[in-house]
PDB file of N, CA and C in Angstrom:
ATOM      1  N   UNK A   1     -52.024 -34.170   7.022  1.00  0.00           N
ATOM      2  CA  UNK A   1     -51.618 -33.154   6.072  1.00  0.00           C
ATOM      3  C   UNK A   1     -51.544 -33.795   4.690  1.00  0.00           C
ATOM      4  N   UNK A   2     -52.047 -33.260   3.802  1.00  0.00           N
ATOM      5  CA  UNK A   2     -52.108 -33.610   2.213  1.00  0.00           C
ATOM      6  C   UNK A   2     -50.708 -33.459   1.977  1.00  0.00           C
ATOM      7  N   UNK A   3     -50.179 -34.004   0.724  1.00  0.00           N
ATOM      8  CA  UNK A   3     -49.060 -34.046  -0.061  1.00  0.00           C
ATOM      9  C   UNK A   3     -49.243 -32.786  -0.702  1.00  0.00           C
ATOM     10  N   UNK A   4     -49.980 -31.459  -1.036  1.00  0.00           N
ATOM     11  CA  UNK A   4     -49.987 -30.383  -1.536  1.00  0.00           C
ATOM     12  C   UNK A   4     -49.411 -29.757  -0.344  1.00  0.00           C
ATOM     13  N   UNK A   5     -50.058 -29.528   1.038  1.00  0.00           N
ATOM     14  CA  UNK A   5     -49.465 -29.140   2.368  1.00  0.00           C
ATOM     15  C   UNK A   5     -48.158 -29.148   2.152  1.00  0.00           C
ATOM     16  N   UNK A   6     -47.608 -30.629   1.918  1.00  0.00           N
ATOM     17  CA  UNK A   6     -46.336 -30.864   2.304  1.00  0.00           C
ATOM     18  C   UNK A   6     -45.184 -30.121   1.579  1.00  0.00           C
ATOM     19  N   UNK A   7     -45.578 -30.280   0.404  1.00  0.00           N
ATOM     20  CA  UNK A   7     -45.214 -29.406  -1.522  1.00  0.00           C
ATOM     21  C   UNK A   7     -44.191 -27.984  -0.665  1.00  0.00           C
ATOM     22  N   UNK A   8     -45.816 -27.408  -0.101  1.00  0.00           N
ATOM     23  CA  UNK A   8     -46.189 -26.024  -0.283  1.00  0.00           C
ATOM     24  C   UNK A   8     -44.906 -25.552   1.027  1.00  0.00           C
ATOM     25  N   UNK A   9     -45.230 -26.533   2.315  1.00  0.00           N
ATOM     26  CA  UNK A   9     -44.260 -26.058   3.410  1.00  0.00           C
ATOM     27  C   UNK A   9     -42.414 -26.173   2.410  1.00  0.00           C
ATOM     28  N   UNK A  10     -42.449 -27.175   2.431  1.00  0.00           N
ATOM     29  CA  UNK A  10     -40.777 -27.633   1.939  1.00  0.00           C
ATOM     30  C   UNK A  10     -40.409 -26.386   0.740  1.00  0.00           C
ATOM     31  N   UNK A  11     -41.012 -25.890  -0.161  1.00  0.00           N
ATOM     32  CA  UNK A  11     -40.780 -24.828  -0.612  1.00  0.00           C
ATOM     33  C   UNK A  11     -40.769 -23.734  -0.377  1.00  0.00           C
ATOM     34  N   UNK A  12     -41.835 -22.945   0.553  1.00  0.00           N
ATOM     35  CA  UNK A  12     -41.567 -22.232   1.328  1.00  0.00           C
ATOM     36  C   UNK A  12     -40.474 -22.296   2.003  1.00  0.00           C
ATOM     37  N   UNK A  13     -39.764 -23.358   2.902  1.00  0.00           N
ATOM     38  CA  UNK A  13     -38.475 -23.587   3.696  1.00  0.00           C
ATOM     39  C   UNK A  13     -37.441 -23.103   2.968  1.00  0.00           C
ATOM     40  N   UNK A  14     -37.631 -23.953   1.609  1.00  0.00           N
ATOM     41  CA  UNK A  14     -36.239 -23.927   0.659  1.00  0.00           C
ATOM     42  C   UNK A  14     -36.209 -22.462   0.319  1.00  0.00           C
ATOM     43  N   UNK A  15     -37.515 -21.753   0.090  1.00  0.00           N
ATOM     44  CA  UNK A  15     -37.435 -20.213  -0.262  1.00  0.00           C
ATOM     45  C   UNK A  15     -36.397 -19.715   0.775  1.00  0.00           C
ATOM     46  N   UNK A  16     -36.660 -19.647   2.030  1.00  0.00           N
ATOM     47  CA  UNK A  16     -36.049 -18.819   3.147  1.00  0.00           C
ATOM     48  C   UNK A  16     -34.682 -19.240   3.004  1.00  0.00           C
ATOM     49  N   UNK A  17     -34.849 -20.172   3.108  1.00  0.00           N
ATOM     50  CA  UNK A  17     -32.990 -20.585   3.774  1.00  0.00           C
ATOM     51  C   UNK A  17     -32.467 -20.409   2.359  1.00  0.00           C
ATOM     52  N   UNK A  18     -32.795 -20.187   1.010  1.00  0.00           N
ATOM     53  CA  UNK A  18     -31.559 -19.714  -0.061  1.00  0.00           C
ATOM     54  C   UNK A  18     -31.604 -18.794  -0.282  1.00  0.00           C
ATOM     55  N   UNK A  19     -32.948 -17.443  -0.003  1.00  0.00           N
ATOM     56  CA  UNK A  19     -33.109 -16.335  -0.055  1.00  0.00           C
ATOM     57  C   UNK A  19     -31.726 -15.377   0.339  1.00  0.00           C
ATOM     58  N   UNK A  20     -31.069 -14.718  -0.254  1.00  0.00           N
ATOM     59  CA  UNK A  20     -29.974 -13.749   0.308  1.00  0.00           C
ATOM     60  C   UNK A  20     -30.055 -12.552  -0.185  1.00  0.00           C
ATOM     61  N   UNK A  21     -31.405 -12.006  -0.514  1.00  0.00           N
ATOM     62  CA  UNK A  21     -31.541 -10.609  -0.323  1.00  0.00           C
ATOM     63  C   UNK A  21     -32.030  -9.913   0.966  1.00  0.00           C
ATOM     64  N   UNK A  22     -31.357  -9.255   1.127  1.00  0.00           N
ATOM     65  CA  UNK A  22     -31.505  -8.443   2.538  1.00  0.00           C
ATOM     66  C   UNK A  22     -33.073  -8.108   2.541  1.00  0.00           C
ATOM     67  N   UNK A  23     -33.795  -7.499   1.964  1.00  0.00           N
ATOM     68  CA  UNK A  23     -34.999  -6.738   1.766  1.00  0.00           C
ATOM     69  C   UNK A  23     -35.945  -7.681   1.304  1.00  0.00           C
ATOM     70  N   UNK A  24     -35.583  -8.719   1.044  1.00  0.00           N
ATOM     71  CA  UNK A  24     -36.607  -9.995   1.270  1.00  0.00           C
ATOM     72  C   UNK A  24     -36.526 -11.082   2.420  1.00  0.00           C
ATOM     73  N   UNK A  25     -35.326 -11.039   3.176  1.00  0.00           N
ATOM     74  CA  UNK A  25     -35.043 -11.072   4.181  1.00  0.00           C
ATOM     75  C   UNK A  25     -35.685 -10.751   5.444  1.00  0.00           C
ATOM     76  N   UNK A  26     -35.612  -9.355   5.366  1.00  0.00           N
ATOM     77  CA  UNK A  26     -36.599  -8.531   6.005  1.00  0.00           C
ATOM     78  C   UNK A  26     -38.050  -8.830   6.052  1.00  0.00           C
ATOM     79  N   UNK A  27     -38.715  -8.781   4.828  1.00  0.00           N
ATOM     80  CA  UNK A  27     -39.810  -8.850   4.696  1.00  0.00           C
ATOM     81  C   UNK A  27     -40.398 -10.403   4.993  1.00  0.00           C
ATOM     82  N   UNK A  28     -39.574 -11.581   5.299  1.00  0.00           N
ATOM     83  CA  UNK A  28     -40.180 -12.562   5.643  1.00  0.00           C
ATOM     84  C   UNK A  28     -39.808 -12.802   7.356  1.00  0.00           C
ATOM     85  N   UNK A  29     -38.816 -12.080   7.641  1.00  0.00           N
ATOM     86  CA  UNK A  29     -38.768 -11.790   9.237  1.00  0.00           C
ATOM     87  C   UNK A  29     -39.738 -10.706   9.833  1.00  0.00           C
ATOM     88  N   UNK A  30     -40.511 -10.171   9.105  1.00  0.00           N
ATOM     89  CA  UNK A  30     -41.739  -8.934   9.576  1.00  0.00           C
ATOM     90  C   UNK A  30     -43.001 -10.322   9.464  1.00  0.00           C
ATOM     91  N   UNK A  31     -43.249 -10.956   7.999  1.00  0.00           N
ATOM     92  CA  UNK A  31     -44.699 -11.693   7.788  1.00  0.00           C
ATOM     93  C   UNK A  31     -43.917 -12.455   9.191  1.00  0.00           C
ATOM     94  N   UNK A  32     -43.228 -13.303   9.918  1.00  0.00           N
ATOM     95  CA  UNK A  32     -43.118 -14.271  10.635  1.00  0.00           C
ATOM     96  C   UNK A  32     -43.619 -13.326  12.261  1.00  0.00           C
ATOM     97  N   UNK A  33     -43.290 -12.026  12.613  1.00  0.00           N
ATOM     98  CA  UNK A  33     -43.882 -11.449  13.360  1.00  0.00           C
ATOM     99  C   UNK A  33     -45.330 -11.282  13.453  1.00  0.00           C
ATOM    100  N   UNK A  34     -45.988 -10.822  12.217  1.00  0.00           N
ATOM    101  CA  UNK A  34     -47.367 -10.852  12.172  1.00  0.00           C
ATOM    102  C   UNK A  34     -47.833 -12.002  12.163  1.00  0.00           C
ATOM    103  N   UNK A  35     -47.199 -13.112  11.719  1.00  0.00           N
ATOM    104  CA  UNK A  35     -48.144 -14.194  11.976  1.00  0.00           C
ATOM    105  C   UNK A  35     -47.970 -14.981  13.389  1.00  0.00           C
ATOM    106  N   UNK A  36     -46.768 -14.415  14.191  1.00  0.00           N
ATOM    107  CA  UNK A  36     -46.856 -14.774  15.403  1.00  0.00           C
ATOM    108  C   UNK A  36     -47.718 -13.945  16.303  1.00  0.00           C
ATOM    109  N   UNK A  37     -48.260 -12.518  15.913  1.00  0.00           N
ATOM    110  CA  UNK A  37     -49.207 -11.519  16.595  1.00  0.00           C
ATOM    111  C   UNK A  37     -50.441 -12.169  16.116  1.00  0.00           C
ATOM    112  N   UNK A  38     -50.756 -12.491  14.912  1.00  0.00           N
ATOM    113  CA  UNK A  38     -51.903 -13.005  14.540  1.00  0.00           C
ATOM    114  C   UNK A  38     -52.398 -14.971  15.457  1.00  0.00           C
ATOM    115  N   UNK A  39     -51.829 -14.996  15.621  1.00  0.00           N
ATOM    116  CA  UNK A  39     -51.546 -16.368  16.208  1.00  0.00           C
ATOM    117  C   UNK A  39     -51.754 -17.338  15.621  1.00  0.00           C
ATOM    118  N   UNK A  40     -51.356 -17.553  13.713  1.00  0.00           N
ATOM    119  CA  UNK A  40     -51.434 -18.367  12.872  1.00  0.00           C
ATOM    120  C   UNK A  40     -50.536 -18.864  12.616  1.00  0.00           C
ATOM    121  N   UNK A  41     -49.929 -19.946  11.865  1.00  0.00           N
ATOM    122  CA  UNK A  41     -48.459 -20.047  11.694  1.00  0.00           C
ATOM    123  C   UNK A  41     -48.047 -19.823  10.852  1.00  0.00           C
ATOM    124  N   UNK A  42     -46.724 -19.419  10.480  1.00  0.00           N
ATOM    125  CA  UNK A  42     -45.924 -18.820   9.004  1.00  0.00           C
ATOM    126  C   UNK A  42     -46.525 -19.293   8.013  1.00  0.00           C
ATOM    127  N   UNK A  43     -46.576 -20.702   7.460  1.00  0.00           N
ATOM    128  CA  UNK A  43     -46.878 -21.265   6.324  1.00  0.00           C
ATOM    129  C   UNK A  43     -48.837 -21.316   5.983  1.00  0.00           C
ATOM    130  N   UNK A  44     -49.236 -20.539   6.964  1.00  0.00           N
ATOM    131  CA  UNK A  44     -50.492 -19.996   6.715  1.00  0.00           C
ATOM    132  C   UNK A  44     -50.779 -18.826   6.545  1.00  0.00           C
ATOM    133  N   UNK A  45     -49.824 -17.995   6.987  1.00  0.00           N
ATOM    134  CA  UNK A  45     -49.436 -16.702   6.577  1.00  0.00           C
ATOM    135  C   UNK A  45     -49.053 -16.312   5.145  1.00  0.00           C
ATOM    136  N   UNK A  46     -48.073 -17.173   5.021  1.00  0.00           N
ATOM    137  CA  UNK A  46     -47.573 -17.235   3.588  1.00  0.00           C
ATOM    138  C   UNK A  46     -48.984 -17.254   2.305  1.00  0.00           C
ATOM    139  N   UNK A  47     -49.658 -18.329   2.857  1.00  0.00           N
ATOM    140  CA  UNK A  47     -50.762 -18.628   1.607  1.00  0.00           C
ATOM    141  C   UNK A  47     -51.884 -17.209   1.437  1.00  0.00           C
ATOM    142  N   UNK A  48     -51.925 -16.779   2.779  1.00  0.00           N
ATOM    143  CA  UNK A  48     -52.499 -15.584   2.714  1.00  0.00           C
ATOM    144  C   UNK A  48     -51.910 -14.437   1.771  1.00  0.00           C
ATOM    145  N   UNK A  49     -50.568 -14.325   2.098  1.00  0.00           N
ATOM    146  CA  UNK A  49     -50.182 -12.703   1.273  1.00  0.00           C
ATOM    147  C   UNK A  49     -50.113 -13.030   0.006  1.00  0.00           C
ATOM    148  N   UNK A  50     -50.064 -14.646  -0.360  1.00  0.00           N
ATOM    149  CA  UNK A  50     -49.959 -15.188  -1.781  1.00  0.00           C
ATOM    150  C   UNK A  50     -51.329 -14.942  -2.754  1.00  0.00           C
ATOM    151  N   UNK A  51     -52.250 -15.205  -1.775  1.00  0.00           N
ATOM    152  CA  UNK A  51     -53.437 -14.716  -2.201  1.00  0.00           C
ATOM    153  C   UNK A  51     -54.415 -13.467  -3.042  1.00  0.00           C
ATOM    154  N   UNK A  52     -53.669 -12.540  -1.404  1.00  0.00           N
ATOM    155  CA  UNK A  52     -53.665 -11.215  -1.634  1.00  0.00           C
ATOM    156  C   UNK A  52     -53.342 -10.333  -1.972  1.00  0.00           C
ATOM    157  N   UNK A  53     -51.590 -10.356  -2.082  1.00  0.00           N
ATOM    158  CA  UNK A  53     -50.958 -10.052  -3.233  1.00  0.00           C
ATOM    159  C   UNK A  53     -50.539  -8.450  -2.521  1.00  0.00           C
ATOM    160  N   UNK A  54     -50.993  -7.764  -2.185  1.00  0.00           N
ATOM    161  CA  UNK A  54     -51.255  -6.055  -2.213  1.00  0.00           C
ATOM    162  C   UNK A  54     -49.876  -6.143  -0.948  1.00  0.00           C
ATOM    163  N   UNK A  55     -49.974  -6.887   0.164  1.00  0.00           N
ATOM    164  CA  UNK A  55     -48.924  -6.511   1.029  1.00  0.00           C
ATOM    165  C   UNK A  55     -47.737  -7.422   0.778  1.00  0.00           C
ATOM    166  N   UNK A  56     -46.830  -6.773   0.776  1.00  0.00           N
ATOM    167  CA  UNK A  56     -45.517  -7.446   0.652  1.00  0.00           C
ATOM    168  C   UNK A  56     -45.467  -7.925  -0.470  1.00  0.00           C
ATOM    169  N   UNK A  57     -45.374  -7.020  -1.868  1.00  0.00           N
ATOM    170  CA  UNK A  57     -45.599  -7.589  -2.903  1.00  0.00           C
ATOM    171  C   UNK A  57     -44.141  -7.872  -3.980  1.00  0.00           C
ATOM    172  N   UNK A  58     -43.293  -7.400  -3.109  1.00  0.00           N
ATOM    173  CA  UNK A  58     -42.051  -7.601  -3.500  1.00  0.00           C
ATOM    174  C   UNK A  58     -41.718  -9.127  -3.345  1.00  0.00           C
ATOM    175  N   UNK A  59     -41.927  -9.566  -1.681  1.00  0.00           N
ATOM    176  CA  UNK A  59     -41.672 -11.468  -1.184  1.00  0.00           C
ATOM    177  C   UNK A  59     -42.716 -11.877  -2.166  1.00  0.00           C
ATOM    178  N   UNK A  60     -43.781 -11.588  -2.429  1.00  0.00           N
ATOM    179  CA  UNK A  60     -44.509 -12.111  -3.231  1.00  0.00           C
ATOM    180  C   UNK A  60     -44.301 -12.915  -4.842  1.00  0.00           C
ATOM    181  N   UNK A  61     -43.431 -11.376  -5.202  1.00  0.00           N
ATOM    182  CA  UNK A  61     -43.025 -11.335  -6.868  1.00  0.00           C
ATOM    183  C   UNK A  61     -42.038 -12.408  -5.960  1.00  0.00           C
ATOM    184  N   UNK A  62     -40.884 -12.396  -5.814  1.00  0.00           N
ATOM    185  CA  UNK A  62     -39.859 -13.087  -5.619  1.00  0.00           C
ATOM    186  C   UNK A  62     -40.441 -14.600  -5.349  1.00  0.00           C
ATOM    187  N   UNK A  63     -41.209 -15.109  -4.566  1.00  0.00           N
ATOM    188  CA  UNK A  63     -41.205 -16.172  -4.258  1.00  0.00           C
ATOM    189  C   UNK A  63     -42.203 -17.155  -5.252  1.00  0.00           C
ATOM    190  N   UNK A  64     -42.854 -16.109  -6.387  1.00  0.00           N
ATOM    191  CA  UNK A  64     -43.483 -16.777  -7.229  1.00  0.00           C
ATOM    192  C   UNK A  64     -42.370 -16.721  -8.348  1.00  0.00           C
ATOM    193  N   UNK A  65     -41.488 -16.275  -8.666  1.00  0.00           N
ATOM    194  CA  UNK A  65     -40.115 -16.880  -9.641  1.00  0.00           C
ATOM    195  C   UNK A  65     -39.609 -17.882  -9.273  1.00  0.00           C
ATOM    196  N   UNK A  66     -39.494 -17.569  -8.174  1.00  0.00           N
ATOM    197  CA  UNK A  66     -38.466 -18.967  -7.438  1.00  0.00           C
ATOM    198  C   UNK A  66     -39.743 -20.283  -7.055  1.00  0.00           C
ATOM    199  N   UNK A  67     -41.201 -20.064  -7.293  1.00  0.00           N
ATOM    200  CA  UNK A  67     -41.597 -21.181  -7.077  1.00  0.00           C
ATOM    201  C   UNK A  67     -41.648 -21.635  -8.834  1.00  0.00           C
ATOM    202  N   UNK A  68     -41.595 -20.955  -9.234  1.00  0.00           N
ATOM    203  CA  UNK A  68     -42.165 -21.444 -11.299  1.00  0.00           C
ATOM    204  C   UNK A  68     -39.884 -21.997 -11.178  1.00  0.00           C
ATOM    205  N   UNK A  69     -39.405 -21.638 -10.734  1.00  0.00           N
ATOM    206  CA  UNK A  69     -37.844 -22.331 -11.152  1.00  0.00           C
ATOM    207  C   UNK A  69     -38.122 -23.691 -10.505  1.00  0.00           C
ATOM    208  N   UNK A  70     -38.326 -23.604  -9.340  1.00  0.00           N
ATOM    209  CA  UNK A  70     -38.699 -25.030  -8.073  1.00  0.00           C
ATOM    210  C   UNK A  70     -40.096 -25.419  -7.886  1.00  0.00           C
ATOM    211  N   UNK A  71     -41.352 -25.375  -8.120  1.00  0.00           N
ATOM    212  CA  UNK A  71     -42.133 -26.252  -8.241  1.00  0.00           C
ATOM    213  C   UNK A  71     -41.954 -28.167  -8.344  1.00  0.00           C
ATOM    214  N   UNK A  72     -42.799 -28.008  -7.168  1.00  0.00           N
ATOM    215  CA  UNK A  72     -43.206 -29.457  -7.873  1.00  0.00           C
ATOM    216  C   UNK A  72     -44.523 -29.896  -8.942  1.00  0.00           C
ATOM    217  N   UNK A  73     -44.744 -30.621  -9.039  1.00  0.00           N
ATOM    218  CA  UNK A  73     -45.374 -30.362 -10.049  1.00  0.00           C
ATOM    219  C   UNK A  73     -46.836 -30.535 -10.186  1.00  0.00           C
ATOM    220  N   UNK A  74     -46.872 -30.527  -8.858  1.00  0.00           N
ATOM    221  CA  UNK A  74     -48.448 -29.741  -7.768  1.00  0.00           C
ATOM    222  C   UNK A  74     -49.077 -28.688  -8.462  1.00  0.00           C
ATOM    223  N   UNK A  75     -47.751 -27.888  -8.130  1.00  0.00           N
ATOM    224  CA  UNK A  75     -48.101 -26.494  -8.101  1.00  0.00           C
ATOM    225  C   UNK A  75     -48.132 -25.567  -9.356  1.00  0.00           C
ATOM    226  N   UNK A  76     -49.142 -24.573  -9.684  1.00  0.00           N
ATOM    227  CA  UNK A  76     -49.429 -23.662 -10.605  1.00  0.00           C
ATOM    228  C   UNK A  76     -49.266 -22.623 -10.063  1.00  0.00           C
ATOM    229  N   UNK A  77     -48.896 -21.561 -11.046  1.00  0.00           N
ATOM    230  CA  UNK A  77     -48.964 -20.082 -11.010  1.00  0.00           C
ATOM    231  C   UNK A  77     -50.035 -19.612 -11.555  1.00  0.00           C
TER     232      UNK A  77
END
């Protein structure tokens, strides 16, 4: 796994576990269902809706604020 991989999981993590909105909450306990129906894993899931933008565009907005506050310095918006 690359050091971008690594970036990308640990922020994602840190997203979830400080996240305390209910309705983003939600919405990353639904992507963790589909990506267990899809049979991919979360943090490949994630890069997908990041991508695509159109579903779940609320976790989306949210987790691109909170990555431009917490970035490392990998990562661009």
């Amino acid at each position: 796994m690359v050091q971008l991989e690594e970036d990308f999981i640990k922020l994602v993590d840190s997203f979830v576990v400080e996240t305390t909105n209910p309705k983003i909450l939600e919405e990353i306990s639904q992507l963790d269902r589909e990506s267990r129906l899809l049979g991919i894993s979360f943090y490949d899931m994630c890069c997908v809706i990041m991508q695509d933008g159109v579903k779940h565009k609320m976790l989306v907005s949210e987790f691109k604020t909170y990555m431009n506050l917490k970035k490392p310095a990998t990562f661009a918006v």
